[in-house]
Protein backbone atom coordinates (compact mmCIF):
# COMPACT_ATOMS: atom_id res chain seq x y z
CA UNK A 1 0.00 0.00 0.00
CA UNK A 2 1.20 3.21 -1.29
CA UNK A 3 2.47 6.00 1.64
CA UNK A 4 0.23 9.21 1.99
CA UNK A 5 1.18 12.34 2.63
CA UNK A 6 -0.30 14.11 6.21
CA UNK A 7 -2.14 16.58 4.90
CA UNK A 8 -4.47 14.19 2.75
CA UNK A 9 -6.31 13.51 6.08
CA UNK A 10 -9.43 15.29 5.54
CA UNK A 11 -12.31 17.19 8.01
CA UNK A 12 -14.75 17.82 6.22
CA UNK A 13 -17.75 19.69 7.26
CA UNK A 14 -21.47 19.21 6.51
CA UNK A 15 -23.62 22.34 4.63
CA UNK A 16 -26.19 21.46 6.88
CA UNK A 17 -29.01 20.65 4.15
CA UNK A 18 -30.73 17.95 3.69
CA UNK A 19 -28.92 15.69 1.00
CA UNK A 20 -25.60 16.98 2.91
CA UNK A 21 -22.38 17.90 0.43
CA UNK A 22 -19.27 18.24 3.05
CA UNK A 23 -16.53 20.76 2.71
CA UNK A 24 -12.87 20.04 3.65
CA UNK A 25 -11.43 22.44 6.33
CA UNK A 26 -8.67 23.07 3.81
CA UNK A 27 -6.70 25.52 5.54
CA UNK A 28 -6.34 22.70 8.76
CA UNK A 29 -2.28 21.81 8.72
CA UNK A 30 -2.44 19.33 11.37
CA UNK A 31 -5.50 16.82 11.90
CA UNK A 32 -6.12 14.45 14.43
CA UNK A 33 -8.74 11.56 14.54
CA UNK A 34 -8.96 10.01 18.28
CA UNK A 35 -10.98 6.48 18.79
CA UNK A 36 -11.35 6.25 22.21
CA UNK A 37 -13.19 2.69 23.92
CA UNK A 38 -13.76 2.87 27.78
CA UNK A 39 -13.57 -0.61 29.38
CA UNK A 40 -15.83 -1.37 32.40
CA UNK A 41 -14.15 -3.66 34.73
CA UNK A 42 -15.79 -6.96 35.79
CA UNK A 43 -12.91 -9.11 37.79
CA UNK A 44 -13.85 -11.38 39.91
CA UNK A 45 -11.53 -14.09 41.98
CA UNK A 46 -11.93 -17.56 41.04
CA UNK A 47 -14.56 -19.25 43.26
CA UNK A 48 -12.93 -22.74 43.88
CA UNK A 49 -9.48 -20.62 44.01
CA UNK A 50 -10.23 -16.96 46.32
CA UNK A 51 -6.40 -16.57 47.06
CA UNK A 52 -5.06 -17.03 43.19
CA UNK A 53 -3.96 -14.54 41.14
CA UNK A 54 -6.60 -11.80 39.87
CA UNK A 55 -6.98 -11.51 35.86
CA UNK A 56 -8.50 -8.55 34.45
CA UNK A 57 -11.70 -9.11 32.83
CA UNK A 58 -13.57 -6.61 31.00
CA UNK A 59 -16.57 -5.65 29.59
CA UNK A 60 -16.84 -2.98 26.31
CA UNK A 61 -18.06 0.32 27.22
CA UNK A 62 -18.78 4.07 25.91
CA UNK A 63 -17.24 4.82 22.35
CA UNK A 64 -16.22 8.12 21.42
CA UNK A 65 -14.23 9.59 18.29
CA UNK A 66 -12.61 12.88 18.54
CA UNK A 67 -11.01 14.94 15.88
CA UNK A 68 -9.01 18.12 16.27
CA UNK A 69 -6.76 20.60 14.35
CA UNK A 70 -5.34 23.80 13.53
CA UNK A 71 -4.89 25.69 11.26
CA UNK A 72 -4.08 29.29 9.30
CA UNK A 73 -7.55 31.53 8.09
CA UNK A 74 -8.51 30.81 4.46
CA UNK A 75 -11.46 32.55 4.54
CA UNK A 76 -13.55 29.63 3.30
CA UNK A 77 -16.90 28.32 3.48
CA UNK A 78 -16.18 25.72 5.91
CA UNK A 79 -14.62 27.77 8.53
CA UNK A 80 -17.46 30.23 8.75
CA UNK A 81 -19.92 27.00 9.09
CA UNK A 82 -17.91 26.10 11.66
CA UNK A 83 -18.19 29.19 13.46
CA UNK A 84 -21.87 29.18 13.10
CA UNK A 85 -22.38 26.10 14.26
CA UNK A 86 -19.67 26.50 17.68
CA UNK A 87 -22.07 29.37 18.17
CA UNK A 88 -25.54 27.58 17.82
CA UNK A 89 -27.63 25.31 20.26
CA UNK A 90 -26.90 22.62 20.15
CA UNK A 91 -23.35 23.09 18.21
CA UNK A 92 -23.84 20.12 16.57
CA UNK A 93 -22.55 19.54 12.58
CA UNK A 94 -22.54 15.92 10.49
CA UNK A 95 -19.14 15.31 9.64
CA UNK A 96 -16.29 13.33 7.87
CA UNK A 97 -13.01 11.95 8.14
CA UNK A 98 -11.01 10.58 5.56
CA UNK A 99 -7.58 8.90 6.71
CA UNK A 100 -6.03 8.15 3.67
CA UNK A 101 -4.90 4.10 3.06
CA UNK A 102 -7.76 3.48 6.16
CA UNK A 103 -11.33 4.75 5.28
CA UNK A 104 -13.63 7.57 6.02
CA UNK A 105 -15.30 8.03 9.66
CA UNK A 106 -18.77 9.67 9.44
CA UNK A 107 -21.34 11.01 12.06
CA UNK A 108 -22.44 13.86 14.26
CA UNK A 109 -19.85 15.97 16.22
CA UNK A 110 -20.29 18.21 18.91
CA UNK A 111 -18.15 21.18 18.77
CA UNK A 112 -16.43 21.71 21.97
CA UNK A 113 -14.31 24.28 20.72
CA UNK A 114 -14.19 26.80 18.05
CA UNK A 115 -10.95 28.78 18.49
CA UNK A 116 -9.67 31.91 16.43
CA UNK A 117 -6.64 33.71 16.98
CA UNK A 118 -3.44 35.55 15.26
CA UNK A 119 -0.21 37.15 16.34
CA UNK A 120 1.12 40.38 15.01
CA UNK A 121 3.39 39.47 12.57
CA UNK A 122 1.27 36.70 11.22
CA UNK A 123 -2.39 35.30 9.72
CA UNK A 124 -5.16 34.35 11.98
CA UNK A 125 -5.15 31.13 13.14
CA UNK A 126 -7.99 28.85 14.11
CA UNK A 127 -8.25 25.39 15.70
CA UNK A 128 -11.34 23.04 16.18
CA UNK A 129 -12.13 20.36 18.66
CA UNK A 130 -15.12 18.47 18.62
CA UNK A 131 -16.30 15.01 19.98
CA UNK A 132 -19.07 12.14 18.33
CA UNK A 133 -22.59 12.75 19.59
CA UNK A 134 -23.83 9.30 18.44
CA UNK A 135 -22.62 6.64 16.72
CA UNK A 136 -20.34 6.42 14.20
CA UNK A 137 -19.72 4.56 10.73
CA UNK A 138 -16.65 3.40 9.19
CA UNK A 139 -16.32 3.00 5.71
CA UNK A 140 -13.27 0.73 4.88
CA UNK A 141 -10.78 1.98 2.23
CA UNK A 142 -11.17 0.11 -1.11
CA UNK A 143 -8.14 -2.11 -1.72
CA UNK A 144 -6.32 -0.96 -4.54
């Protein structure tokens, strides 16, 4: 399987209608996708055993995906959405991410935070983190 390149990770954004088209946050230059599972522990001792050894058992619990990223101001369609959405009730947008030579992650995120900032000397910067709110698919890659 071929090697991709960082930035061909992809956020992309819902336009909120209601056959959805989704916009990449383009000007993002880092990305992050996190798949988080929380275990629920369930150990018991071994009845005809109480003094052995303990083993971890566990049972599957919540599932959450989280994406991030940051990024410099393009101006584009996607990053005002985003702002409109951090700013509405609930701040809720369908989204997508692609991770290239993996497969595409798709669902409803919550946006936690909508950040905007700039220095001096350079362009305005933004960053986005936002966390599922539901479940979510996962489309395999296509093997090439």
């Amino acid at each position: 399987m071929a090697k991709k390149k960082g930035r061909q990770l992809l956020i992309k954004l819902s336009d909120g209608q209601a056959t959805p088209q989704f916009e990449t946050l383009c000007a993002l230059t880092t990305k992050t996708l996190t798949i988080n599972n929380e275990e629920i522990d369930v150990t018991t001792s071994d009845c005809d055993a109480p003094e052995g050894p303990l083993w971890t058992e566990v049972l599957d619990g919540v599932k959450r995906v989280s994406v991030s990223g940051n990024g410099i101001s393009k101006k584009e369609n996607a990053e005002a959405r985003l702002a409109t959405v951090a700013m509405s009730s609930p701040p809720v947008i369908a989204a997508q991410v692609i991770v290239p030579n993996f497969g595409t992650f798709e669902g409803s995120f919550f946006i936690q935070s909508g950040d905007f900032g700039g220095d001096q000397t350079g362009g305005v910067t933004f960053s986005l983190s936002a966390g599922s709110t539901g479940a979510v698919t996962f489309t395999p890659e296509a093997a090439s």
